[in-house]
C-alpha atoms as a PDB file:
ATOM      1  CA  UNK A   1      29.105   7.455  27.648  1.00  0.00           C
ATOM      2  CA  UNK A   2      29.979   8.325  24.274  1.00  0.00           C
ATOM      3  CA  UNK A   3      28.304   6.895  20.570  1.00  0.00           C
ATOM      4  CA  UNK A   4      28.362   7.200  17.068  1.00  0.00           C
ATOM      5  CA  UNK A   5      25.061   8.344  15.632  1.00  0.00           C
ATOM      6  CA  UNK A   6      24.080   5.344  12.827  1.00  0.00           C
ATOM      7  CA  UNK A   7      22.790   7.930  10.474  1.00  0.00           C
ATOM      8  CA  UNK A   8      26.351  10.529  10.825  1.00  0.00           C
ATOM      9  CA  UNK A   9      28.128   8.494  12.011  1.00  0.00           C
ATOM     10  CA  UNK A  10      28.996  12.030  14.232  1.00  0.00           C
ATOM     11  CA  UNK A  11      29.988  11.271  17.781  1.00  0.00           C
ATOM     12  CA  UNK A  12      27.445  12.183  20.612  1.00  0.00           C
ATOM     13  CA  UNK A  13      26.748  11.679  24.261  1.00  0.00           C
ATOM     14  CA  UNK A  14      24.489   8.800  25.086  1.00  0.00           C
ATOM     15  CA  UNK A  15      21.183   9.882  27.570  1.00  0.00           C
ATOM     16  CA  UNK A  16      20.377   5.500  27.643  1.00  0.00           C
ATOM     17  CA  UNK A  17      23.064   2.856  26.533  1.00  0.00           C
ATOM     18  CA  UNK A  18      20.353   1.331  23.877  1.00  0.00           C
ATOM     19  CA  UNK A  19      20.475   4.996  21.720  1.00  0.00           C
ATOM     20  CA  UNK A  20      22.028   4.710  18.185  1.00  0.00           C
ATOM     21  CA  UNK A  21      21.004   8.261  17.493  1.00  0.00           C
ATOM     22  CA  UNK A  22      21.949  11.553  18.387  1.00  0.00           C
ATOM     23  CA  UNK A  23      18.509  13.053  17.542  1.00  0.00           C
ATOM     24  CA  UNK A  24      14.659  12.069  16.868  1.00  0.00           C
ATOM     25  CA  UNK A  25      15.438  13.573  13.322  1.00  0.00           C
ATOM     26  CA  UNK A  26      18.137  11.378  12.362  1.00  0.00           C
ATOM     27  CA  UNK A  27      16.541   8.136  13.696  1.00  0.00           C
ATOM     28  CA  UNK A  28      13.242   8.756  11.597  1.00  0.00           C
ATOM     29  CA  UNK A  29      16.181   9.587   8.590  1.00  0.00           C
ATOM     30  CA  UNK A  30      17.762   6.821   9.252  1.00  0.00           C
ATOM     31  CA  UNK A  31      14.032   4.376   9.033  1.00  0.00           C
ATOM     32  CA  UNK A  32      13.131   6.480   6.026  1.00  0.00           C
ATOM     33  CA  UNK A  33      15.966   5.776   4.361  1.00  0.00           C
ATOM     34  CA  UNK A  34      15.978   2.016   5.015  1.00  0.00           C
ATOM     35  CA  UNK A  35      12.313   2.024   3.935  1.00  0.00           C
ATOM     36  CA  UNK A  36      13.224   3.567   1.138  1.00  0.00           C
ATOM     37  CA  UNK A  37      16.157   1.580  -0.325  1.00  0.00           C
ATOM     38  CA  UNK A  38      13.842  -1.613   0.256  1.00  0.00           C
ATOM     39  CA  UNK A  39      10.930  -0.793  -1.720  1.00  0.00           C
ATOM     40  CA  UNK A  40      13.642   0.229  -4.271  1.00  0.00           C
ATOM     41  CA  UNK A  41      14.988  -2.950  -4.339  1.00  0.00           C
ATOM     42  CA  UNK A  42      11.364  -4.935  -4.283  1.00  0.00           C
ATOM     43  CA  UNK A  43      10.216  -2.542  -6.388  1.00  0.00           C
ATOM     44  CA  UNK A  44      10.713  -4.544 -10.023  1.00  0.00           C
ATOM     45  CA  UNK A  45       9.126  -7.808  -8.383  1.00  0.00           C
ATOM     46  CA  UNK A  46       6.163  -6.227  -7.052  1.00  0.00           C
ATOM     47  CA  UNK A  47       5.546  -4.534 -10.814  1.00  0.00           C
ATOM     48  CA  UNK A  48       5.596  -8.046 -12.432  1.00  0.00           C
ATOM     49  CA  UNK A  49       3.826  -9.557  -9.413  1.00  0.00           C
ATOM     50  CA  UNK A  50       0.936  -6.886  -9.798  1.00  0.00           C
ATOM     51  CA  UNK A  51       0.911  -7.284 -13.325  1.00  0.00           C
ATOM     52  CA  UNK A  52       0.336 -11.188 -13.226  1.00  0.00           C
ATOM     53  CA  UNK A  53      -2.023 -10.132 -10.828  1.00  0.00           C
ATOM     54  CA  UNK A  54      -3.457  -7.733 -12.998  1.00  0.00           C
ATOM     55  CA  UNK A  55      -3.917 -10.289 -16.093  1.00  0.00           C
ATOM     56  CA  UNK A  56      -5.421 -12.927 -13.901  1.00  0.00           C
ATOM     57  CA  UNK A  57      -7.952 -10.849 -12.533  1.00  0.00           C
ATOM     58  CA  UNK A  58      -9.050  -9.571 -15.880  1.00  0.00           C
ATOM     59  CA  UNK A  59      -9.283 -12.760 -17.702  1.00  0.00           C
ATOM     60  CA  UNK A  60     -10.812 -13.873 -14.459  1.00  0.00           C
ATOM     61  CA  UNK A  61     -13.606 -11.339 -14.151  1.00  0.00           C
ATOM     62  CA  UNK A  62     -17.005 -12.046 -12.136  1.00  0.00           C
ATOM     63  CA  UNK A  63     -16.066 -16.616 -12.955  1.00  0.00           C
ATOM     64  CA  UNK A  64     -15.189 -18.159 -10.122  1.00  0.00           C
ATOM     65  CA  UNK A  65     -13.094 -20.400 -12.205  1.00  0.00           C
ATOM     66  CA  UNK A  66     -11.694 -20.128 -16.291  1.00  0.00           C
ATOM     67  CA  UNK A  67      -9.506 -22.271 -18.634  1.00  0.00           C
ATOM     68  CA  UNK A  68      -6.928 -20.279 -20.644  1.00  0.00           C
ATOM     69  CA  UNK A  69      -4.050 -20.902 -23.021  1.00  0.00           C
ATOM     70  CA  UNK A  70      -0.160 -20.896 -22.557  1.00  0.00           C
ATOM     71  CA  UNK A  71      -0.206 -18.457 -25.759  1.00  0.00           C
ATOM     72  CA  UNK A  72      -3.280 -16.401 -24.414  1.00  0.00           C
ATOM     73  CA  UNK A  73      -1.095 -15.302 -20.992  1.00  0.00           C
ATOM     74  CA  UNK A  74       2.612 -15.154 -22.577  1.00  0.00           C
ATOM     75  CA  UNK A  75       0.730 -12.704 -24.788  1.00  0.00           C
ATOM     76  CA  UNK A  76      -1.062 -10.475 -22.377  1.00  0.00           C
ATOM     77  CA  UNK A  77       2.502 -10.439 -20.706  1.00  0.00           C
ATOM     78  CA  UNK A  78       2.325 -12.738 -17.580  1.00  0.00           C
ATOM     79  CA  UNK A  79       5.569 -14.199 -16.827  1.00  0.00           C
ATOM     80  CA  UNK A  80       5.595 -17.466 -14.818  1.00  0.00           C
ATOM     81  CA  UNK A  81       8.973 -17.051 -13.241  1.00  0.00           C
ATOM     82  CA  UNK A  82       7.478 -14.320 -10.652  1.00  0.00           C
ATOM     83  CA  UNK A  83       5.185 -16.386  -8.097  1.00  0.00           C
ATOM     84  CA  UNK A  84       3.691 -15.269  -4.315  1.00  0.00           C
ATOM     85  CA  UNK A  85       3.672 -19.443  -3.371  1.00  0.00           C
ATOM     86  CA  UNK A  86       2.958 -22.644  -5.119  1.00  0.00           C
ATOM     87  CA  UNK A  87       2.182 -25.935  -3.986  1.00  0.00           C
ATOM     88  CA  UNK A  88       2.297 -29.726  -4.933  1.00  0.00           C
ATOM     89  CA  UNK A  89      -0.719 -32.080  -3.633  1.00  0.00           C
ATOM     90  CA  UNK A  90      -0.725 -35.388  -5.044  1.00  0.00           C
ATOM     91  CA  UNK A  91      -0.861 -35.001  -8.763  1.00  0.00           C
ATOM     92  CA  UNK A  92      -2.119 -31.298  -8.562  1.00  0.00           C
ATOM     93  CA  UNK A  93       0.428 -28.290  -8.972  1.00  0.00           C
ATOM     94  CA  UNK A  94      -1.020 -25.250  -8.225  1.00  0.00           C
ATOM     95  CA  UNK A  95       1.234 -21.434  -8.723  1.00  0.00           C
ATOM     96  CA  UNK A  96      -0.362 -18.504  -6.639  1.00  0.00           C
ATOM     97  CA  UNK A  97      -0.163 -15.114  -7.318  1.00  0.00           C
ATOM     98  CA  UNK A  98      -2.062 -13.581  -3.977  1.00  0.00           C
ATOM     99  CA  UNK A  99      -5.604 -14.585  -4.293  1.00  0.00           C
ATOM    100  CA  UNK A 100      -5.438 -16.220  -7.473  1.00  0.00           C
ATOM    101  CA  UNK A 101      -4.082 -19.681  -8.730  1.00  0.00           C
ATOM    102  CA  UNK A 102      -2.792 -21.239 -11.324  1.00  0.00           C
ATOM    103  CA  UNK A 103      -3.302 -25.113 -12.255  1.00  0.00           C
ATOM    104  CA  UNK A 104      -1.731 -26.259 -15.338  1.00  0.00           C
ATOM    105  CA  UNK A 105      -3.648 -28.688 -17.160  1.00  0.00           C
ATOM    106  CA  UNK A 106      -3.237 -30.954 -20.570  1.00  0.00           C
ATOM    107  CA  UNK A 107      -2.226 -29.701 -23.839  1.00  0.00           C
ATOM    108  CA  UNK A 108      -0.190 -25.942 -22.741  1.00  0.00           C
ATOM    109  CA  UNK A 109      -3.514 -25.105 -21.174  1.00  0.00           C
ATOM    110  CA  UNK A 110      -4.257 -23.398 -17.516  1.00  0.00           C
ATOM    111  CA  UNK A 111      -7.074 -23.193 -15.002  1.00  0.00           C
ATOM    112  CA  UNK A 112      -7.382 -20.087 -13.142  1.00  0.00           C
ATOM    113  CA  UNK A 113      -9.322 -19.456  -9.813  1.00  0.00           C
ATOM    114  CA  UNK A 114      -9.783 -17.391  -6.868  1.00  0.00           C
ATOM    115  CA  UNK A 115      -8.764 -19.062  -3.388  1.00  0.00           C
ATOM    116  CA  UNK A 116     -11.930 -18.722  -1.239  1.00  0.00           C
ATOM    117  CA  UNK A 117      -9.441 -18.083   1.776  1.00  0.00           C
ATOM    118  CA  UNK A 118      -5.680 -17.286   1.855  1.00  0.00           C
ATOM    119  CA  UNK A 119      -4.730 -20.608   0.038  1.00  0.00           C
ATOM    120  CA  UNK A 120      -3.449 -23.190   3.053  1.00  0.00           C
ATOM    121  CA  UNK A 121       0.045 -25.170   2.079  1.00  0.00           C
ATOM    122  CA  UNK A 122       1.067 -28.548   3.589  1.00  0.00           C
ATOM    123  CA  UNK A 123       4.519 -29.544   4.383  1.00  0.00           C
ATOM    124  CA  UNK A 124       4.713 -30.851   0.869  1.00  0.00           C
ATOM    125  CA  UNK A 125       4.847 -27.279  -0.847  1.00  0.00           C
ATOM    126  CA  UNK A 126       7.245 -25.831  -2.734  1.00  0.00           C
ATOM    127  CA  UNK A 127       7.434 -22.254  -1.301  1.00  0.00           C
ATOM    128  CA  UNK A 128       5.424 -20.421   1.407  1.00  0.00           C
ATOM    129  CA  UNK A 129       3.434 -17.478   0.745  1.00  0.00           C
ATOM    130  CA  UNK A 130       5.036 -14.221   1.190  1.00  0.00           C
ATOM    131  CA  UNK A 131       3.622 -11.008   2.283  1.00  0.00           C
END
């Protein structure tokens, strides 16, 4: 039975009707290069995800808990479009950036924290954590 390697695209004879490749070298090619184009195209949101991170963490230090400005984290470059989950209880908002939240409170002011655990969200949240 005859194929078309996915990588060559090169006809070849099939040994098992599940093979897509004509060789062990083209099939890890082929993986590599499908890794490869997808941390390309992740690769800008992880840098602003790490760098929220990044700020967080600093401002953060040994606390388990800190109030900060609006002002404060616009200027250290944080950028609250880019978000790993965020959830909605009652009155409380909450925007998660891996271990660490963020909990707006009055007057352009924010509390951050650690999560103790990997943060659990109810069926009322926004967006589920991705990782």
């Amino acid at each position: 039975m005859k194929g078309r390697d996915a990588l060559t695209g090169q006809e070849f004879i099939k040994k098992v009707t599940t093979q897509r490749f004509s060789s062990r070298e083209n099939q890890v090619r082929y993986n590599n290069k499908k890794a490869n184009d997808k941390r390309r195209a992740l690769n800008g949101y992880w840098k602003v995800l790490t760098r929220n991170r990044d700020i967080l963490h600093r401002k953060l230090g040994d606390k388990a808990e800190q109030n900060v400005s609006r002002d404060f984290l616009i200027g250290a470059g944080y950028d609250f479009n880019y978000l790993t989950h965020s959830s909605i209880k009652a009155e409380d908002k909450v925007m998660g950036i891996f271990k660490f939240g963020l909990q707006p409170l009055s007057d352009d002011r924010y509390k951050v924290f650690r999560f103790r655990n990997r943060p659990v969200l109810d069926a009322e949240s926004l967006n589920p954590p991705i990782l």
